[in-house]
Protein backbone atom coordinates (compact mmCIF):
# COMPACT_ATOMS: atom_id res chain seq x y z
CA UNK A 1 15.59 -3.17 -21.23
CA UNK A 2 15.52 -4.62 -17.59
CA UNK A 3 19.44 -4.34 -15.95
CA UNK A 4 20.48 -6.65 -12.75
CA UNK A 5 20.91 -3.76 -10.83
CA UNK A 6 17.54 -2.85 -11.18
CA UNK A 7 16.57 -6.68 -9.91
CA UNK A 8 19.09 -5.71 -6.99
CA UNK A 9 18.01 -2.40 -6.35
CA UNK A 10 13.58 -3.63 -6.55
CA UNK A 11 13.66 -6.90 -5.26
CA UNK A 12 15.41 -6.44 -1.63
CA UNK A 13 13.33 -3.19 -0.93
CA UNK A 14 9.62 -5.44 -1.90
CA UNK A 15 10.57 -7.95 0.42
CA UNK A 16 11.09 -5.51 3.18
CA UNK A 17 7.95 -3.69 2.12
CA UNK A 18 5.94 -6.51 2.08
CA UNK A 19 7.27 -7.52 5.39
CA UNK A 20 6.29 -4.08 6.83
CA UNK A 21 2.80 -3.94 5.22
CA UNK A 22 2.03 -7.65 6.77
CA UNK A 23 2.78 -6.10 10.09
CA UNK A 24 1.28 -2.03 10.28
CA UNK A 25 0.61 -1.20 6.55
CA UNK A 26 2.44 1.18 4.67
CA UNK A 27 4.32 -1.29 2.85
CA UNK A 28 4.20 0.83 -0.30
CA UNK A 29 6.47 3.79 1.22
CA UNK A 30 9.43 0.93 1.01
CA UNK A 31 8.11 -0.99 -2.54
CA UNK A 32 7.22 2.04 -4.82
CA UNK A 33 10.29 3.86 -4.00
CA UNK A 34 12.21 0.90 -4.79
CA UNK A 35 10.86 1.10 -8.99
CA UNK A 36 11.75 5.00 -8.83
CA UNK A 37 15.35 4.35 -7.52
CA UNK A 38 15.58 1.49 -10.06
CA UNK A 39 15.44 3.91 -12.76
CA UNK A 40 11.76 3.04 -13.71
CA UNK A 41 9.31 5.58 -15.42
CA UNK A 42 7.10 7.07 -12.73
CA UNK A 43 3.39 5.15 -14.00
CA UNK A 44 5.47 2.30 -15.11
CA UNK A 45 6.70 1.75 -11.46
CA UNK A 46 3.37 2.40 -9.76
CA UNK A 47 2.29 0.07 -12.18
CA UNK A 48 4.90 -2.68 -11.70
CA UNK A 49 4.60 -1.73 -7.86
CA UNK A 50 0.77 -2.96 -8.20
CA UNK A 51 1.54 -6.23 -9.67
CA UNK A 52 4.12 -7.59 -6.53
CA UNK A 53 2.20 -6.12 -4.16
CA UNK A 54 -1.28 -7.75 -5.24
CA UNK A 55 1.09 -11.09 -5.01
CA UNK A 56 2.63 -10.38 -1.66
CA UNK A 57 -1.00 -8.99 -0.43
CA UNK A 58 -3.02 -11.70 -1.46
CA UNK A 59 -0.66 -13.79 1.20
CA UNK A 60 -1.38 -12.11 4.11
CA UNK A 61 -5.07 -11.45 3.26
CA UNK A 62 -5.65 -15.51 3.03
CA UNK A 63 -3.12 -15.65 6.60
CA UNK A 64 -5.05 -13.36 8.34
CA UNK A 65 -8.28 -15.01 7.37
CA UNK A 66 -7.42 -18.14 8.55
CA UNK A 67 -6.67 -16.61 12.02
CA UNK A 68 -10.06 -15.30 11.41
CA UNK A 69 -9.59 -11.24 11.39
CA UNK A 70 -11.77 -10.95 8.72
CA UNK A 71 -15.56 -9.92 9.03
CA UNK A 72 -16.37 -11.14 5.43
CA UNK A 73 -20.28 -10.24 5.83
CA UNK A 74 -18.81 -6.38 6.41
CA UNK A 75 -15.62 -6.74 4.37
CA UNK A 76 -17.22 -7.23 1.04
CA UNK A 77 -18.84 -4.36 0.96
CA UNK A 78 -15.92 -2.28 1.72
CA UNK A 79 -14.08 -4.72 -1.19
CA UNK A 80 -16.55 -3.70 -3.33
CA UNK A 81 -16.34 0.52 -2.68
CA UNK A 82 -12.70 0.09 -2.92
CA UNK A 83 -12.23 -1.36 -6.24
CA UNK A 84 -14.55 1.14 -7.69
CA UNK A 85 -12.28 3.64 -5.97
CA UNK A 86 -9.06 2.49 -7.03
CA UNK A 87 -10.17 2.39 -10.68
CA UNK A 88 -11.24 5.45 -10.58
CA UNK A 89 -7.86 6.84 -8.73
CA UNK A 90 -5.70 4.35 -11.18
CA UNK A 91 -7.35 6.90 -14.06
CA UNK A 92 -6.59 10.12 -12.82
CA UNK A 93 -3.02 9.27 -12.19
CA UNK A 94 -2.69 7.91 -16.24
CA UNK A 95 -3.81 11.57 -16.86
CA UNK A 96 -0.91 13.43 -15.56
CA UNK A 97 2.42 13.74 -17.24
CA UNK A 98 4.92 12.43 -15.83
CA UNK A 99 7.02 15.49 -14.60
CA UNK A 100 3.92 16.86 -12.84
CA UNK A 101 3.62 13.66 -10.78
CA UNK A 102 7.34 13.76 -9.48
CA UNK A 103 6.12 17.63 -8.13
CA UNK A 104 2.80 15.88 -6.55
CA UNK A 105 5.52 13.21 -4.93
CA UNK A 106 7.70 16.06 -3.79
CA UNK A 107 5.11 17.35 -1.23
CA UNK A 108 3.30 13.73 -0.77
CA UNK A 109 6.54 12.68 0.81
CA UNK A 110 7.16 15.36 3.56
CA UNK A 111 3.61 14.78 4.53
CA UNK A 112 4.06 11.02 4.57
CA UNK A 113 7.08 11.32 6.44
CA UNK A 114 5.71 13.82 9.17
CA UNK A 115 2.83 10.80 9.79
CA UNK A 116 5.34 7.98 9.98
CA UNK A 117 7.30 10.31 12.42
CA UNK A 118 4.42 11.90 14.71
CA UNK A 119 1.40 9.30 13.45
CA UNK A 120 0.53 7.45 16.70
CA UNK A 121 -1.11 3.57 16.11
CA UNK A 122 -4.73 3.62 17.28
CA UNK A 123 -4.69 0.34 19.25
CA UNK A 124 -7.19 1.46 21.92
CA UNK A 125 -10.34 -0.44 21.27
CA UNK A 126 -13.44 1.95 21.21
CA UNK A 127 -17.44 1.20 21.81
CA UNK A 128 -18.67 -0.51 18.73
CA UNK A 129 -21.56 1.00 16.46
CA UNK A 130 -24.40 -0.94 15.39
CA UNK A 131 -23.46 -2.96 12.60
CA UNK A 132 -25.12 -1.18 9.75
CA UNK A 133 -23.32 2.76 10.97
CA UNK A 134 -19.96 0.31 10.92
CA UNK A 135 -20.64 -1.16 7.47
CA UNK A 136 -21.24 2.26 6.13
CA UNK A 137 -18.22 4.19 7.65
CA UNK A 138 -16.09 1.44 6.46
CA UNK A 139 -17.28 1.59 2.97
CA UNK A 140 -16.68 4.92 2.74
CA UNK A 141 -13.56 4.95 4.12
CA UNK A 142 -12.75 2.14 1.92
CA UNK A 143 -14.17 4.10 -1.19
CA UNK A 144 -11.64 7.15 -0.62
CA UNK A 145 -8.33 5.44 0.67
CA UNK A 146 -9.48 3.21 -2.68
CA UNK A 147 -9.14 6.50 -4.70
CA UNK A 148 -5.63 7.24 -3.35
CA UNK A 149 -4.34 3.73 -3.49
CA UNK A 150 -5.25 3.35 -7.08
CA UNK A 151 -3.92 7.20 -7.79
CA UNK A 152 -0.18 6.79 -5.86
CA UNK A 153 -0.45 4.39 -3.06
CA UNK A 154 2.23 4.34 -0.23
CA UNK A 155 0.57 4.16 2.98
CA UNK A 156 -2.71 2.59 2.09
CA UNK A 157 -2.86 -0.10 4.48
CA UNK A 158 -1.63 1.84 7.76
CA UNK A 159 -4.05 4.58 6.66
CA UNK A 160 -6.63 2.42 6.43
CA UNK A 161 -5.98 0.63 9.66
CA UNK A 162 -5.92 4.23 11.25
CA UNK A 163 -9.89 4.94 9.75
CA UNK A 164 -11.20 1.53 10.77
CA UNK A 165 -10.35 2.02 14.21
CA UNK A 166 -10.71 5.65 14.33
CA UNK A 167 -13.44 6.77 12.97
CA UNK A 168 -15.77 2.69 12.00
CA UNK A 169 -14.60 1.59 15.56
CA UNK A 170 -13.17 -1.65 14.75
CA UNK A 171 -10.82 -3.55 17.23
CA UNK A 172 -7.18 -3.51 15.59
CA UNK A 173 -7.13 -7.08 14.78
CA UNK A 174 -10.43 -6.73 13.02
CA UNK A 175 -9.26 -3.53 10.46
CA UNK A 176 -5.92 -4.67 10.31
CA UNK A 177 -7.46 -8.25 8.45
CA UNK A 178 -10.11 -5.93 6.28
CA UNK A 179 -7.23 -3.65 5.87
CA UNK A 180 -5.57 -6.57 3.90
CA UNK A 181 -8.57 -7.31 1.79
CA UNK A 182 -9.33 -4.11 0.78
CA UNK A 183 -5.93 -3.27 -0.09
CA UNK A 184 -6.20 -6.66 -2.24
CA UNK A 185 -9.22 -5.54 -3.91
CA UNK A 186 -7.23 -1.89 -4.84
CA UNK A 187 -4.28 -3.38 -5.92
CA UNK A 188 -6.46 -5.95 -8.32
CA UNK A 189 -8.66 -3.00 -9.46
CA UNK A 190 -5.47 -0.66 -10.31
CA UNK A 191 -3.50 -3.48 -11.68
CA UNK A 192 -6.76 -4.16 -14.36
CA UNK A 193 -6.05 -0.40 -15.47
CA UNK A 194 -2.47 -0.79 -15.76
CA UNK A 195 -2.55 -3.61 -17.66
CA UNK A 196 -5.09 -2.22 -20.46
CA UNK A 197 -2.78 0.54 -20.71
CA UNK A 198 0.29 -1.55 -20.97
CA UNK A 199 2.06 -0.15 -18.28
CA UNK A 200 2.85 -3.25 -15.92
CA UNK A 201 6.22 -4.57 -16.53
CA UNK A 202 5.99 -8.00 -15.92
CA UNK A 203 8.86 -9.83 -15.31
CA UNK A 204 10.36 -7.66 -12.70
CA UNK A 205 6.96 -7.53 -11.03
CA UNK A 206 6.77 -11.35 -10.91
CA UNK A 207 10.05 -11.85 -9.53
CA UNK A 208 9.67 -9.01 -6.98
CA UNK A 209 6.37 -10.30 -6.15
CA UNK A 210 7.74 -13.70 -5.03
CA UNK A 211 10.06 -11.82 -2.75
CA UNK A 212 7.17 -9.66 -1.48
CA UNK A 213 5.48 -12.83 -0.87
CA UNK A 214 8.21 -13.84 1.53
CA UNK A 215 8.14 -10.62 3.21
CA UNK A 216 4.42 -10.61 3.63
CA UNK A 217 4.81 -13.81 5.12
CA UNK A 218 7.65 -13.42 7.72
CA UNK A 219 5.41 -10.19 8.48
CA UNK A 220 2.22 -12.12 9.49
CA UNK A 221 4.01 -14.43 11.52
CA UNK A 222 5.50 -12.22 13.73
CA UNK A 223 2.12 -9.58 13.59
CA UNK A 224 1.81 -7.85 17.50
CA UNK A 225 0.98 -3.61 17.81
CA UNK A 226 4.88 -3.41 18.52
CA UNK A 227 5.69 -4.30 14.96
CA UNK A 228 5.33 -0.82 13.21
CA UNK A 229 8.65 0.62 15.43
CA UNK A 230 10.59 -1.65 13.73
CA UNK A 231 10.04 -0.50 9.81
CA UNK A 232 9.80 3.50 10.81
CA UNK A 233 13.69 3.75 10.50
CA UNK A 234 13.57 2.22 7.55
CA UNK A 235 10.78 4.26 6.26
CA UNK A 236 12.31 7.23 7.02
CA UNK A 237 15.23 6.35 5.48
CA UNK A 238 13.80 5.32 2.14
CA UNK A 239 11.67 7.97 1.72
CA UNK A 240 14.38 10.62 2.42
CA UNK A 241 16.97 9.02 -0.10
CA UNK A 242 13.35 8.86 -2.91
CA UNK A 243 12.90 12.68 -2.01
CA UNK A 244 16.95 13.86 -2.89
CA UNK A 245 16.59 11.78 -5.95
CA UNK A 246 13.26 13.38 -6.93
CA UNK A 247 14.38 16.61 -6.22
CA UNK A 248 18.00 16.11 -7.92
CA UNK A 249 16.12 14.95 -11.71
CA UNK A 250 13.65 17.83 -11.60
CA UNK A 251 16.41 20.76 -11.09
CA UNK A 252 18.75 19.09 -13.40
């Protein structure tokens, strides 16, 4: 059974996670934390986590095609390679127990912690590749950040941000927007396995989703490369309180 607290506890922390993944990605180191610390089983709040942020996501990814970041002739194949990814990451993670997960988050979060801390935002545009090499790299890109959306998650969007202009060469404005569809296209793939395996637990993930839909949408209207120094305090902070409480139910 669902308690208010829980509502509390989820719904704030989605709202500021949406808000942060509108602006740099990485909206799922604030929104999947949030289930854990609500008490929630481990796949049933990745699960849950999928369901508000497809709601919040598919926001921004219809706000920042309007403003026209989106390369749609290049961005559906990198939809495409993503959702095949995130299925196929969505069922690994329904393999592993439960307890063995919480160890796999114990040394995810350091290492997500030491990129929010010493991770620098590519937002010097680079000499574009012919359109086919760009297509490619970003399908590929989109393929394996697919895998690890649909297997945990948290950091999807920044990471994939970070690739686009990295290694495919798009401007920031241009993977930030595919950033947003792909991450649409993972969350809708993972969700689909969630749901078959009953896992999604819907009425907290509706109601957090509408408040992840507000965040997402505060987030795109104040989008500029600044943004991301806002959130990494909060970051920080959420992920350190998620690691104690990890940490704390596997000794005891």
């Amino acid at each position: 059974m669902l308690t208010l607290k829980q509502f509390l506890i989820v719904c704030p922390l989605v709202f500021l996670g949406g808000f942060t993944d509108s602006i740099a990605g990485g909206g799922g180191l604030i929104s999947l934390p949030a289930y854990l610390l609500a008490g929630l089983p481990v796949h049933n709040s990745i699960a849950t986590n999928k369901l508000s942020s497809f709601m919040g996501t598919s926001l921004a990814t219809y706000r920042y095609h309007k403003a026209g970041y989106i390369d749609w002739k290049r961005a559906i194949f990198c939809v495409i390679a993503a959702f095949l990814g995130s299925a196929l990451g969505a069922n690994l993670a329904l393999i592993i127990e439960d307890r063995i997960f919480r160890i796999i988050l114990l040394i995810v979060l350091p290492l997500t912690a030491a990129y929010v801390i010493f991770g620098k935002r590519l937002d010097t545009e680079r000499e574009a590749y012919p359109k086919i090499r760009t297509a490619v790299l970003s399908s590929l890109i989109s393929f394996v950040i697919g895998i690890y959306d649909g297997f945990y998650g948290p950091g999807t969007g920044t990471f994939l941000i970070l690739l686009l202009t990295a290694v495919a060469h798009l401007k920031l404005t241009e993977a930030n927007g595919t950033s947003k569809a792909v991450n649409l296209a993972t969350n809708c793939s993972a969700m689909a396995v969630y749901l078959i395996n009953g896992k999604v637990l819907f009425v907290l993930g509706l109601v957090a989703g509408l408040f992840g839909i507000a965040g997402n949408y505060l987030g795109t209207c104040m989008f500029d490369k600044n943004g991301a120094k806002v959130v990494k305090p909060v970051m920080l902070a959420v992920l350190a309180i998620f690691f104690v409480k990890l940490l704390t139910e596997l000794v005891s």
